[in-house]
N, C-alpha and C. Protein backbone atom coordinates (compact mmCIF):
# COMPACT_ATOMS: atom_id res chain seq x y z
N UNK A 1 0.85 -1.17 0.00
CA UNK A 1 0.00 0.00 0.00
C UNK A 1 0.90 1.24 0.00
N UNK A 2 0.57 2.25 -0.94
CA UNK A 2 1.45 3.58 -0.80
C UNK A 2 1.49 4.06 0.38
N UNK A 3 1.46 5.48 0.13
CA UNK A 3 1.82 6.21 1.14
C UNK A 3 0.44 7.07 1.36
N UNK A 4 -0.05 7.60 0.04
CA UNK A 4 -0.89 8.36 -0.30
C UNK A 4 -2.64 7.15 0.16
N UNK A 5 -2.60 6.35 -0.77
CA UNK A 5 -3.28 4.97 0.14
C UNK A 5 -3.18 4.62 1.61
N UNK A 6 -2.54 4.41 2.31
CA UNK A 6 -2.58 4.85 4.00
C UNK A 6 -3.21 5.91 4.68
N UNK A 7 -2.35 6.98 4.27
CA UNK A 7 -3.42 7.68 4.65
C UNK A 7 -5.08 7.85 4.42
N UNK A 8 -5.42 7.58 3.04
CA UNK A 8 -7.10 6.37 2.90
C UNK A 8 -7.62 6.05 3.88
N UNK A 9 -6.95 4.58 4.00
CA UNK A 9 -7.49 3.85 4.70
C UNK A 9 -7.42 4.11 6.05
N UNK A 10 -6.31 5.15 6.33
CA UNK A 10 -6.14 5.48 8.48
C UNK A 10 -7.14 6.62 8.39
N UNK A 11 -8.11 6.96 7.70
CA UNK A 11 -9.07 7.84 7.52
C UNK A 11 -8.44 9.20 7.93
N UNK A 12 -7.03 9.74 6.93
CA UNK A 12 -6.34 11.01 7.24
C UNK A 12 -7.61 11.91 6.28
N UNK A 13 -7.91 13.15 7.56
CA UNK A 13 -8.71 14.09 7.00
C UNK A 13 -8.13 15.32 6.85
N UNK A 14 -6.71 15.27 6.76
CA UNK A 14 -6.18 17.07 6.98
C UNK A 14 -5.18 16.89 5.58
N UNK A 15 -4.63 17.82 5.26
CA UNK A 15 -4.02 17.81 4.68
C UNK A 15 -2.76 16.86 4.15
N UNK A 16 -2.75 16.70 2.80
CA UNK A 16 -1.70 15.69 2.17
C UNK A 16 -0.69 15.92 2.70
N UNK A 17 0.08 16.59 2.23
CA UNK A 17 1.85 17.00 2.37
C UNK A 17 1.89 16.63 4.00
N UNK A 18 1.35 17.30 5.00
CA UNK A 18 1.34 16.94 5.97
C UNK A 18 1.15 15.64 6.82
N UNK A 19 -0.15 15.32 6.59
CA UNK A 19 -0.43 13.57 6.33
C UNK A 19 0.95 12.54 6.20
N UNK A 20 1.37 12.99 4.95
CA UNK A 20 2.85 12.18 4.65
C UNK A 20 3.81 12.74 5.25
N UNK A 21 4.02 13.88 5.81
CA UNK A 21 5.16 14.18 6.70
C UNK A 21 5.14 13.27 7.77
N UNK A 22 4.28 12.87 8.52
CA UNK A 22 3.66 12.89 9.86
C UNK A 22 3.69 11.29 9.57
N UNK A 23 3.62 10.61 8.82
CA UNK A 23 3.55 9.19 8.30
C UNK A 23 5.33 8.96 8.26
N UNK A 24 6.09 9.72 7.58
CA UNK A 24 7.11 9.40 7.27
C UNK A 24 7.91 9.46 8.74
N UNK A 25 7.79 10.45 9.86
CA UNK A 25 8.30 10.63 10.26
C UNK A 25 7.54 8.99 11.53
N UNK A 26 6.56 8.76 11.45
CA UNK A 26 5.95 7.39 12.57
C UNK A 26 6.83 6.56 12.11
N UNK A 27 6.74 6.53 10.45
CA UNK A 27 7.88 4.89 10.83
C UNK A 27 9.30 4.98 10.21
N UNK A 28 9.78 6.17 10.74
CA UNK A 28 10.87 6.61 11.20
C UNK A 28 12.08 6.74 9.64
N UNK A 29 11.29 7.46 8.26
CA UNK A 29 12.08 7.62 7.23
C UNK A 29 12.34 9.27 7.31
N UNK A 30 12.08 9.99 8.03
CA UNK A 30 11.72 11.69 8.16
C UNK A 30 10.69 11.72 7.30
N UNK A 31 10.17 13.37 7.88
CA UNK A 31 9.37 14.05 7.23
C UNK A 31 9.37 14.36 5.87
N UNK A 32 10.33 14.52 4.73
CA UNK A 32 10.26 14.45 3.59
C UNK A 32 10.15 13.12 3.13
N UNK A 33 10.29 12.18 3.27
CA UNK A 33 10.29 10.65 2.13
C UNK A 33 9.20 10.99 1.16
N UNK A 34 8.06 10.49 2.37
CA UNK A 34 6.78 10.54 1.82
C UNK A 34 6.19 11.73 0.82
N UNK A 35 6.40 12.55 1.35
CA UNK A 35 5.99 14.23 0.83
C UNK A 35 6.87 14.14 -0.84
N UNK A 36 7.94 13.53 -0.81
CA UNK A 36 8.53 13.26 -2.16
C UNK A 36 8.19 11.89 -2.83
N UNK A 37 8.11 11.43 -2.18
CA UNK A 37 7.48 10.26 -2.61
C UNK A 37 6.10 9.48 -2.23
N UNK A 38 4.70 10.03 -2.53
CA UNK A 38 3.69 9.80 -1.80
C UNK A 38 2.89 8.35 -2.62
N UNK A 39 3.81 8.03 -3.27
CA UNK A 39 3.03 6.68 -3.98
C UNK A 39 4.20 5.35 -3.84
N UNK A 40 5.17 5.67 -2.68
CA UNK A 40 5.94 4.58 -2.37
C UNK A 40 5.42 3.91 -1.32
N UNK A 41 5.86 2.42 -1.58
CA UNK A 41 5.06 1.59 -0.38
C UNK A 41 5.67 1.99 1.03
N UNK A 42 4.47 1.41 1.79
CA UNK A 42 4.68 2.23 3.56
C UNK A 42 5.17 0.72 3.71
N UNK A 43 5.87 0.95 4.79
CA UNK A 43 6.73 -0.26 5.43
C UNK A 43 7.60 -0.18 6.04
N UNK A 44 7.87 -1.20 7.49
CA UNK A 44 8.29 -0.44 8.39
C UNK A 44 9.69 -0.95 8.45
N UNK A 45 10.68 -0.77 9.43
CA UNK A 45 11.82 -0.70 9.34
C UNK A 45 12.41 -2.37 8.79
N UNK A 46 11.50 -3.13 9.74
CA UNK A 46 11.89 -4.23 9.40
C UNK A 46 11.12 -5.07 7.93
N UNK A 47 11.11 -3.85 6.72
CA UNK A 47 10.14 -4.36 5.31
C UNK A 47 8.67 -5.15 5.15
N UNK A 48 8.25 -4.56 6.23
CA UNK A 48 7.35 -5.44 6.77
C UNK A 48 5.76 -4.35 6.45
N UNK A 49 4.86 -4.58 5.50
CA UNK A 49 4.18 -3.50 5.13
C UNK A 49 3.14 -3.14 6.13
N UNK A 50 3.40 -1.61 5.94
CA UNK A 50 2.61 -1.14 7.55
C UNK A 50 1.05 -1.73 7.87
N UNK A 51 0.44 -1.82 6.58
CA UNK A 51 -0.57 -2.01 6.73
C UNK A 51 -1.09 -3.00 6.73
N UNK A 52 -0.37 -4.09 6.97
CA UNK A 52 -0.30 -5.23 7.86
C UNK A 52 -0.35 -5.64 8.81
N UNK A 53 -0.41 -5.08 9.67
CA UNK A 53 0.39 -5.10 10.73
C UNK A 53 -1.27 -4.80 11.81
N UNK A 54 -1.00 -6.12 13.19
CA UNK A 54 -2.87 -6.08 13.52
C UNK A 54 -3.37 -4.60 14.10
N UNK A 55 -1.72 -3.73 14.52
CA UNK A 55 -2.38 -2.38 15.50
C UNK A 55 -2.45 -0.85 14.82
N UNK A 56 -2.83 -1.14 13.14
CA UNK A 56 -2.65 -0.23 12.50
C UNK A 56 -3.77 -0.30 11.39
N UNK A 57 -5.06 0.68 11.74
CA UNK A 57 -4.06 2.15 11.31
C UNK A 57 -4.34 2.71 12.52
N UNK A 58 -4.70 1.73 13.52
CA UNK A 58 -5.06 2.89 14.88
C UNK A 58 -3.67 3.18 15.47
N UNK A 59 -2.39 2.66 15.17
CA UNK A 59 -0.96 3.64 15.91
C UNK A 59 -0.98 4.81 15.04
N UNK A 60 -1.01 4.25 13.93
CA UNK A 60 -1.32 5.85 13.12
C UNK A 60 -1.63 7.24 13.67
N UNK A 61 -3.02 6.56 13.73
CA UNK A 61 -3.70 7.58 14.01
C UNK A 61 -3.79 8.33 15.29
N UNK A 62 -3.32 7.22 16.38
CA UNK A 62 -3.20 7.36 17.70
C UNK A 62 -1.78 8.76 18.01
N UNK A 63 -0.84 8.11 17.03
CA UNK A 63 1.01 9.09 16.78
C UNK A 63 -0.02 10.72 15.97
N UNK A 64 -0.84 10.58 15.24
CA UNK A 64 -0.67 11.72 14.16
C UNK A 64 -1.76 12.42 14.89
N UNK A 65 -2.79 12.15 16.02
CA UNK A 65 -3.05 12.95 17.08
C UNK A 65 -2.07 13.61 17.83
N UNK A 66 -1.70 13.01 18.45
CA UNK A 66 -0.48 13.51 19.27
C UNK A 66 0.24 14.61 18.65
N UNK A 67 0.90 13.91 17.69
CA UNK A 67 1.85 15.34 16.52
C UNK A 67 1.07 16.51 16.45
N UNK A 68 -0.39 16.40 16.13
CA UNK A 68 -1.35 17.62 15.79
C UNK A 68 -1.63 18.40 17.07
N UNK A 69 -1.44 17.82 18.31
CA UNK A 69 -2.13 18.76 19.37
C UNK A 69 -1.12 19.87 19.76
């Protein structure tokens, strides 16, 4: 699943560029990857695709609260 697709499905309602900042920086590529690359697959350190994974997209969303407050 991209990058731009994640945010989809973690039901991101704010802005793109940001969205993927805030994504890139959870599973730890920085804030630009994504923002330059928003149609590369999400996956986490260990190649393992994020959206796989059983506690996601609620860490997502749980990290990109936090960042926003």
């Amino acid at each position: 699943m991209t990058a731009r697709e994640f945010l989809d499905y973690a039901g991101w309602g704010g802005e793109l560029e940001k969205g993927l900042a805030i994504l890139g920086q959870y599973v730890g590529r920085g804030s630009d990857y994504y923002v330059s690359f928003p149609d590369t697959e999400v996956l986490t350190e260990d190649g393992e695709p994020l959206s796989e994974l059983p506690d996601e997209p609620a860490g997502f969303q749980e990290y990109a609260d936090a960042y926003s407050e």
